[in-house]
C-alpha atoms as a PDB file:
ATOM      1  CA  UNK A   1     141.002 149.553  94.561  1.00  0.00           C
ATOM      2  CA  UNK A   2     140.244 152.545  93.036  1.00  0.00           C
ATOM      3  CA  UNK A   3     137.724 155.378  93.844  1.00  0.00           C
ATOM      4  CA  UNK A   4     135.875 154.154  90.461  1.00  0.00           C
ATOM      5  CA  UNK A   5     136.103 150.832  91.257  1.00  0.00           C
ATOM      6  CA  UNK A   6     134.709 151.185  94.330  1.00  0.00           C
ATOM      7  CA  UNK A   7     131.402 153.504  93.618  1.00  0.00           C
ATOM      8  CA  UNK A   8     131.095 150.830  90.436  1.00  0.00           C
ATOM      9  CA  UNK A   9     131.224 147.245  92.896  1.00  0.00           C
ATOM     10  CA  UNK A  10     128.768 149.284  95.211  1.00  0.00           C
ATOM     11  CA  UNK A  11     126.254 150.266  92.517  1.00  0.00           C
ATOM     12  CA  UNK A  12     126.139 146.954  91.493  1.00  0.00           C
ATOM     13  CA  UNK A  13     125.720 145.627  94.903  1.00  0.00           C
ATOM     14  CA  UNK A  14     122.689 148.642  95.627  1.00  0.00           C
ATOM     15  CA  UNK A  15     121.283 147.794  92.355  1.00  0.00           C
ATOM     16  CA  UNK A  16     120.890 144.179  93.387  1.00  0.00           C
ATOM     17  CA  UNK A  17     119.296 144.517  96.463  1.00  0.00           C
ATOM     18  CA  UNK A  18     117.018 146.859  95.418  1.00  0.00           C
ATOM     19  CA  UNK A  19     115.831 144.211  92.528  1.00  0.00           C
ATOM     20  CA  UNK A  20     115.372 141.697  95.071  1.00  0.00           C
ATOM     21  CA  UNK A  21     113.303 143.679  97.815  1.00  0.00           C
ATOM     22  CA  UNK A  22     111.202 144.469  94.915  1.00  0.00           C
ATOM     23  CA  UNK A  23     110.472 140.843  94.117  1.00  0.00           C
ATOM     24  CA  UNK A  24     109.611 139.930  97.436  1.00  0.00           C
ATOM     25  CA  UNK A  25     107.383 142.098  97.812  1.00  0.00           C
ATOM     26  CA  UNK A  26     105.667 141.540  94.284  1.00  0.00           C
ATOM     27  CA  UNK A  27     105.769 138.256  95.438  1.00  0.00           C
ATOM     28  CA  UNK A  28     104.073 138.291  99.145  1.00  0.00           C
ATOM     29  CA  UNK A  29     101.216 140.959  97.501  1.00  0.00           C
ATOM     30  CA  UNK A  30     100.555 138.912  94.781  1.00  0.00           C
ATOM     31  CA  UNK A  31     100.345 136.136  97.129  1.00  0.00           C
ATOM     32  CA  UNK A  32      98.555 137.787  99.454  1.00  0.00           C
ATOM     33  CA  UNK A  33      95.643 138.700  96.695  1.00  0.00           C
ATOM     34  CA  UNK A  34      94.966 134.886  95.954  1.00  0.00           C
ATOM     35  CA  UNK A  35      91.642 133.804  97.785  1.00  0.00           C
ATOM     36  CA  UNK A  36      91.081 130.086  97.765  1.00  0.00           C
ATOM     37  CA  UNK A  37      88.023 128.578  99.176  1.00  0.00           C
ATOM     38  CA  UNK A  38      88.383 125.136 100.947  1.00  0.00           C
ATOM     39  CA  UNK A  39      85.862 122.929 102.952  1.00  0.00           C
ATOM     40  CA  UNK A  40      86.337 123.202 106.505  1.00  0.00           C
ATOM     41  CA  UNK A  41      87.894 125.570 109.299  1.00  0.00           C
ATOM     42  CA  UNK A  42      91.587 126.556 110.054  1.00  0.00           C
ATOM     43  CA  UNK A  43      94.495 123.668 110.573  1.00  0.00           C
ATOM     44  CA  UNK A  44      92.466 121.269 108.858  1.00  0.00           C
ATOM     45  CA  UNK A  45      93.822 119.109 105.825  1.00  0.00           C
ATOM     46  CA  UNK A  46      92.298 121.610 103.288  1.00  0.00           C
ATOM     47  CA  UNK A  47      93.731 124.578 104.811  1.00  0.00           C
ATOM     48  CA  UNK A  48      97.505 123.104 105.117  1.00  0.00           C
ATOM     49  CA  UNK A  49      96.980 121.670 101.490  1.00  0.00           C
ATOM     50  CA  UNK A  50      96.019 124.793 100.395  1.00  0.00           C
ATOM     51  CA  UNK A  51      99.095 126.898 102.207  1.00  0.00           C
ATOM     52  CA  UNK A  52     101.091 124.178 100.563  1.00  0.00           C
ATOM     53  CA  UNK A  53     100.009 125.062  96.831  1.00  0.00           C
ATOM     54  CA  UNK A  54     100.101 128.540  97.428  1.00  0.00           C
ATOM     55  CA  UNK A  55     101.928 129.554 100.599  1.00  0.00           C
ATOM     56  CA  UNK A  56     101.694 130.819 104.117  1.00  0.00           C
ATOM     57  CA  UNK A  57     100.037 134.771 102.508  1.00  0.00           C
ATOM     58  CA  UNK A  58      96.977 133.583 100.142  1.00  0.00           C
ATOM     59  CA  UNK A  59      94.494 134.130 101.849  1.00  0.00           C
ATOM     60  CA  UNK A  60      91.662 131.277 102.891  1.00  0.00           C
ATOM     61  CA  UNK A  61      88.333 131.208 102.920  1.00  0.00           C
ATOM     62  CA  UNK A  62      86.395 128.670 105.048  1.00  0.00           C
ATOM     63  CA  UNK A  63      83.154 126.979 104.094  1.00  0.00           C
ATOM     64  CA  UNK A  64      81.063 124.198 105.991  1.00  0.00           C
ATOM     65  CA  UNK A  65      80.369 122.022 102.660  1.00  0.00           C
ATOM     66  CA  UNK A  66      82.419 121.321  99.611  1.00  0.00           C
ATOM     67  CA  UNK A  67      79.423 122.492  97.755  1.00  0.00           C
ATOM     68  CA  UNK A  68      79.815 125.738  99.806  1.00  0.00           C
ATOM     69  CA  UNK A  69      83.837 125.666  98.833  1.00  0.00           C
ATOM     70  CA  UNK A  70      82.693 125.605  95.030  1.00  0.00           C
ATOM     71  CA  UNK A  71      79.744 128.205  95.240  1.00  0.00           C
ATOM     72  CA  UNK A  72      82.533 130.830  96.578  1.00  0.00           C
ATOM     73  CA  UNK A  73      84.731 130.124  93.229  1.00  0.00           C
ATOM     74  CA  UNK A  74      81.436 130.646  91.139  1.00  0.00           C
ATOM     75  CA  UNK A  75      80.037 134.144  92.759  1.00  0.00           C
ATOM     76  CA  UNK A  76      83.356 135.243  93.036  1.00  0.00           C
ATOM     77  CA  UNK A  77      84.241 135.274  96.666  1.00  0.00           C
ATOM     78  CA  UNK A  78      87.781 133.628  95.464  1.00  0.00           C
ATOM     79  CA  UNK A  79      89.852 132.925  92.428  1.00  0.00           C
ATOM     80  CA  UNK A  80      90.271 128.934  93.592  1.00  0.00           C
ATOM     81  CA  UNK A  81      88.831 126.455  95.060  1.00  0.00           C
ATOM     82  CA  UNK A  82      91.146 123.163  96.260  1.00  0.00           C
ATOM     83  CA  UNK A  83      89.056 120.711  97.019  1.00  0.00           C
ATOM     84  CA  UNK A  84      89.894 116.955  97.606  1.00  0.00           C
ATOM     85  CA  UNK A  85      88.970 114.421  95.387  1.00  0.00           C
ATOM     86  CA  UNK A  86      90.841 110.915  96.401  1.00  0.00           C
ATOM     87  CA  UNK A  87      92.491 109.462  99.105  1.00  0.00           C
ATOM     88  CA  UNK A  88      94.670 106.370  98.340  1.00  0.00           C
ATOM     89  CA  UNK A  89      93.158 104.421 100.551  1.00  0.00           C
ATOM     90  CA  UNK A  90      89.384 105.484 101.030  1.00  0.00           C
ATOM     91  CA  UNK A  91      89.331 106.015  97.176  1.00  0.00           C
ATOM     92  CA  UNK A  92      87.487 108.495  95.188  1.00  0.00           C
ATOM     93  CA  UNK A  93      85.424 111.315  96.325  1.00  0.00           C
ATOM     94  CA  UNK A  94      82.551 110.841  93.568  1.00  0.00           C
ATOM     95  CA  UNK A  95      80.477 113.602  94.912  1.00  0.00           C
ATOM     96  CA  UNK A  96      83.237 116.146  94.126  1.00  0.00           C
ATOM     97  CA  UNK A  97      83.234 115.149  90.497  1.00  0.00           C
ATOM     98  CA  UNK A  98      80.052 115.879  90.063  1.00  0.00           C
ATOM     99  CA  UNK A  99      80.355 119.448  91.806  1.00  0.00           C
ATOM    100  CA  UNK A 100      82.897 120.277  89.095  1.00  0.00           C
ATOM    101  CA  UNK A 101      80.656 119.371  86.285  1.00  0.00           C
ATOM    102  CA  UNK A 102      77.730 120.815  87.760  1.00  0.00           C
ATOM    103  CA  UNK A 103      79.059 123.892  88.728  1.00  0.00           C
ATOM    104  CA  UNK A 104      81.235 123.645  84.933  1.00  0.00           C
ATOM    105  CA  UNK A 105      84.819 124.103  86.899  1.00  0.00           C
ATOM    106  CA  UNK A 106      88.371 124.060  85.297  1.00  0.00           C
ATOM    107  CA  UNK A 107      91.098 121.873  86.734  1.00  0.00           C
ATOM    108  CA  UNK A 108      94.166 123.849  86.786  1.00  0.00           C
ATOM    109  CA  UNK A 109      96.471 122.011  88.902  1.00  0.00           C
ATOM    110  CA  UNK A 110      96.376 119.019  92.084  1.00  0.00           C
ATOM    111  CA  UNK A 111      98.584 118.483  95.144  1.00  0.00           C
ATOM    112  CA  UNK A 112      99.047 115.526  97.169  1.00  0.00           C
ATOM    113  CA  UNK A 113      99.081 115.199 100.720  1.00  0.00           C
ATOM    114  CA  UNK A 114     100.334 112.813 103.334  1.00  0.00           C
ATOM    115  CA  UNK A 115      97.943 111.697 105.715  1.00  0.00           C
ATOM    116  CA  UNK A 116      99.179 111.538 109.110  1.00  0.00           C
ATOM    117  CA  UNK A 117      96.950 111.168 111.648  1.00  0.00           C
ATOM    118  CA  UNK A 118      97.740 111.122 116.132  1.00  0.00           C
ATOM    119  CA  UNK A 119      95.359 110.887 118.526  1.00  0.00           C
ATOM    120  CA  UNK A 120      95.341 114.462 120.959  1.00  0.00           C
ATOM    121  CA  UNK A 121      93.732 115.580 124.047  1.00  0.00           C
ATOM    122  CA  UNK A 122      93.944 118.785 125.875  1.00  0.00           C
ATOM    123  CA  UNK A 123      97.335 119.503 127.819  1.00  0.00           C
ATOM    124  CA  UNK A 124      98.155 117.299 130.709  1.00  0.00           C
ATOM    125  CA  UNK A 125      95.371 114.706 129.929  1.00  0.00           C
ATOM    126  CA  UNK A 126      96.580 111.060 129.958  1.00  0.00           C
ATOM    127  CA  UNK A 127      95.159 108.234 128.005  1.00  0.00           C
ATOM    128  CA  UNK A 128      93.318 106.951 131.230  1.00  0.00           C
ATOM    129  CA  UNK A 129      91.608 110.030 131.172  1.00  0.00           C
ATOM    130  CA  UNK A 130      89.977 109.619 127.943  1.00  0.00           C
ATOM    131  CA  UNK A 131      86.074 108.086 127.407  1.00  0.00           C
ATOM    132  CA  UNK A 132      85.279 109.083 123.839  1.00  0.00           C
ATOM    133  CA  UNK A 133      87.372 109.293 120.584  1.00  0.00           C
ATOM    134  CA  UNK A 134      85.912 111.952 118.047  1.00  0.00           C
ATOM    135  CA  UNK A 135      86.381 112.244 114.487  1.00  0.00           C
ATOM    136  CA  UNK A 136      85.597 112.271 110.808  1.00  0.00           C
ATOM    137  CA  UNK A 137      84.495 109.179 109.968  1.00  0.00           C
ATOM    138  CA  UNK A 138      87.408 108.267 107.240  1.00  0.00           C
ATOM    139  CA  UNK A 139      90.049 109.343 109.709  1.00  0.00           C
ATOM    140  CA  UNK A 140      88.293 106.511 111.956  1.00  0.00           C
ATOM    141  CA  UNK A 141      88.428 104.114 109.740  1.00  0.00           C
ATOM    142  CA  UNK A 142      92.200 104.633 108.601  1.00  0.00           C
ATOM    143  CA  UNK A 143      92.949 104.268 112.444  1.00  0.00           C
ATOM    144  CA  UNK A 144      91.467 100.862 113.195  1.00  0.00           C
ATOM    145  CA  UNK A 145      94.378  98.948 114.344  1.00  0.00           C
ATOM    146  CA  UNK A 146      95.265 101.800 117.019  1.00  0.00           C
ATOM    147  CA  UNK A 147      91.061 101.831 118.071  1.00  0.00           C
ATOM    148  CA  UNK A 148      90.721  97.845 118.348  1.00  0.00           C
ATOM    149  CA  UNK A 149      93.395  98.145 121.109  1.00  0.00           C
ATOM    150  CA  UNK A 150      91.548 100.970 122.558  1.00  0.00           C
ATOM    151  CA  UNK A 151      88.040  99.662 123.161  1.00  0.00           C
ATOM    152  CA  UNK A 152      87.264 100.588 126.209  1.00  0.00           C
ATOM    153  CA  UNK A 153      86.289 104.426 124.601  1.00  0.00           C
ATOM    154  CA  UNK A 154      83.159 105.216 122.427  1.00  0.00           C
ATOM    155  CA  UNK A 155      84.200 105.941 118.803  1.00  0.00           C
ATOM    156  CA  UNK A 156      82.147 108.919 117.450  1.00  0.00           C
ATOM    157  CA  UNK A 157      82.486 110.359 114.073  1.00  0.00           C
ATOM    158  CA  UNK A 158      81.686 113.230 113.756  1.00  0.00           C
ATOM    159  CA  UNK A 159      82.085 116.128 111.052  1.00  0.00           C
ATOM    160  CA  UNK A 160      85.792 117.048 110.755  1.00  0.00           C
ATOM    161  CA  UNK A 161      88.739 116.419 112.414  1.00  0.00           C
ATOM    162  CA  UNK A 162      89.864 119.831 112.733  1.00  0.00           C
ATOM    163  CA  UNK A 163      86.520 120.912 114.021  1.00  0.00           C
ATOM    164  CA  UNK A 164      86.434 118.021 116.635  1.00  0.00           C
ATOM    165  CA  UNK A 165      90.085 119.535 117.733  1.00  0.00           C
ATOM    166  CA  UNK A 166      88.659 122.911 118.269  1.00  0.00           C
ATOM    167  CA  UNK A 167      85.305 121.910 119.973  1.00  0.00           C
ATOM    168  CA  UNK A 168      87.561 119.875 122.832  1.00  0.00           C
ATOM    169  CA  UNK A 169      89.538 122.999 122.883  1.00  0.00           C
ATOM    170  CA  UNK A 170      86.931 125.356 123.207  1.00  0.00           C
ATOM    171  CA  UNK A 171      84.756 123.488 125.579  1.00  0.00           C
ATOM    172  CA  UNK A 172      87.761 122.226 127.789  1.00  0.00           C
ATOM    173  CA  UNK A 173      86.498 118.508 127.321  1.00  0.00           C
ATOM    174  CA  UNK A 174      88.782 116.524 129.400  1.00  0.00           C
ATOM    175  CA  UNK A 175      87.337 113.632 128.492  1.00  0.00           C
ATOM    176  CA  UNK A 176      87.720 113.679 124.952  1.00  0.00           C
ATOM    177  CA  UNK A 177      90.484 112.891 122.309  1.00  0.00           C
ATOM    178  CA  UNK A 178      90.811 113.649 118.577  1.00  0.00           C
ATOM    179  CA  UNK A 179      91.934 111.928 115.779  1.00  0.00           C
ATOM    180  CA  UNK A 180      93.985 114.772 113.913  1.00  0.00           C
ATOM    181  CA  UNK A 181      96.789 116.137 111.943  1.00  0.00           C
ATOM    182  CA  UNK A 182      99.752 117.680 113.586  1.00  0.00           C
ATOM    183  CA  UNK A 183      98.903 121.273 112.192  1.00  0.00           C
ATOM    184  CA  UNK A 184      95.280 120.819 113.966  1.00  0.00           C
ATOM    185  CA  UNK A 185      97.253 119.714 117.699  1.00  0.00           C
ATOM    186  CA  UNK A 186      99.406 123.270 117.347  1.00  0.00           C
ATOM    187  CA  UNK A 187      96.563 125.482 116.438  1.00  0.00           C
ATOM    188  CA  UNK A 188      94.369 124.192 119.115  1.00  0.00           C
ATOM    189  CA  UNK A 189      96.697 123.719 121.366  1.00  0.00           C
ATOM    190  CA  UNK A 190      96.010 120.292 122.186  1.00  0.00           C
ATOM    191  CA  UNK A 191      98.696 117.536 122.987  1.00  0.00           C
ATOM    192  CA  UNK A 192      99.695 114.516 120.950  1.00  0.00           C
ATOM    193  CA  UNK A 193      99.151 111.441 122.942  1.00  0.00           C
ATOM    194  CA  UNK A 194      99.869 109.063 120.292  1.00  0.00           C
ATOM    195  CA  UNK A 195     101.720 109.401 116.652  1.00  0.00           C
ATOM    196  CA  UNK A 196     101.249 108.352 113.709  1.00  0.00           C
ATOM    197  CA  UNK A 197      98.208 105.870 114.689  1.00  0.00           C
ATOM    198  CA  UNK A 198      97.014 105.601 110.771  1.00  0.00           C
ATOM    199  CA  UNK A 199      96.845 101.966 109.471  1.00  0.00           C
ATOM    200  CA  UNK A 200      98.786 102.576 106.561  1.00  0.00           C
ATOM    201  CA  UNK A 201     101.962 104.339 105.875  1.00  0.00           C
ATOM    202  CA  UNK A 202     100.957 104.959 101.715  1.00  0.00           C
ATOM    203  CA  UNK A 203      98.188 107.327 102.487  1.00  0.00           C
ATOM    204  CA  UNK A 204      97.468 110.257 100.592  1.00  0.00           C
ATOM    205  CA  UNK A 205      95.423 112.879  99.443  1.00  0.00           C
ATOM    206  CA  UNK A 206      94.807 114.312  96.316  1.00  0.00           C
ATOM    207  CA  UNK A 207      93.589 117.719  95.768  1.00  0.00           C
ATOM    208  CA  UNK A 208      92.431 119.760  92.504  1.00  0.00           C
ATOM    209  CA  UNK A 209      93.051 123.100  92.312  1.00  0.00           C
ATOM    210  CA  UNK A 210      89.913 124.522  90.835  1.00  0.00           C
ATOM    211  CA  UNK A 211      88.860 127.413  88.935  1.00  0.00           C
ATOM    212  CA  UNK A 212      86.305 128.967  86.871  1.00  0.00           C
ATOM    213  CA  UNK A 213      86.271 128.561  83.147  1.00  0.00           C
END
């Protein structure tokens, strides 16, 4: 090979990588810039649905109500919304559709999610341990099968299932398991006792990915 050849390959090679870095990291700040509002907290099915669509760097913003979720999108707060609007076996989240006409919303785009829900408990609790079940009350009802053979604990639903994983967490309830997602058992460090408990193995969720128009 000659000197030419050499400097030429090399260029080429330089060239290249340079190109590349610079579309990473186009792509992680551009990323990084998206806010999208979701109901709920951290771990829960909007948030993973939501780092799904747009990846691990957009960054989320948390609200207690879907109402709440929309209102960011409209004064500004973020650029989307993704808020769920069916489940395939619950059915259609009617209240949802009317958010998006009343608050005049575009629909841009929708993801689906697979709904797979375990029951958890904090580490090195057992089954026996456990007096009370807590979570939202369509993640109860998609578990009845797994609960009939279980009724020895109180059911209580409650307002979502990540924030039931994060109030046994924070409050060291030893007497309590969730009904969860996986993503919710590794952020609050709680322990799956039992997989895939759901009643169905078709479930999803559908979410829109909202905007203003």
């Amino acid at each position: 090979m000659t000197v030419k050849d050499f400097i030429r390959n090399n260029l080429f090679k330089a060239v290249a990588i340079t190109i590349t870095l610079w579309l990473v990291n186009s792509y992680y700040k551009f990323m990084s810039a998206i806010k999208i509002s979701v109901q709920g907290i951290e771990a829960s099915f909007h948030d993973v649905a939501a780092k799904k669509y747009f990846g691990a760097g957009a960054e989320i913003i948390y609200c207690n109500s879907f109402e709440a979720s929309c209102l960011a999108l409209v004064n500004g707060e973020s650029e989307n919304c993704l808020m769920a609007i069916e489940n395939s076996i619950a059915g259609p989240i009617t209240k949802n559709y009317d958010l998006i006409n009343n608050f005049k919303l575009q629909v841009n785009d929708e993801i689906s999610l697979p709904v797979e829900l375990h029951l958890m408990a904090l580490p090195e609790i057992t089954i026996e341990n456990i007096t009370e079940i807590h979570s939202h009350p369509v993640a109860i009802n998609q578990c009845s099968k797994f609960l009939q053979t279980h009724g020895d604990k109180k059911v209580i639903a409650m307002d979502d299932t990540a924030a039931c994983a994060k109030r046994v967490a924070a409050n060291n309830l030893k007497n309590v398991a969730v009904i969860a997602g996986e993503a919710t058992a590794k952020k609050y460090e709680l322990n799956i006792l039992y997989h895939n408990i759901h009643d169905s193995e078709n479930n999803f969720t559908r979410f829109l990915i909202l905007s203003k128009k």
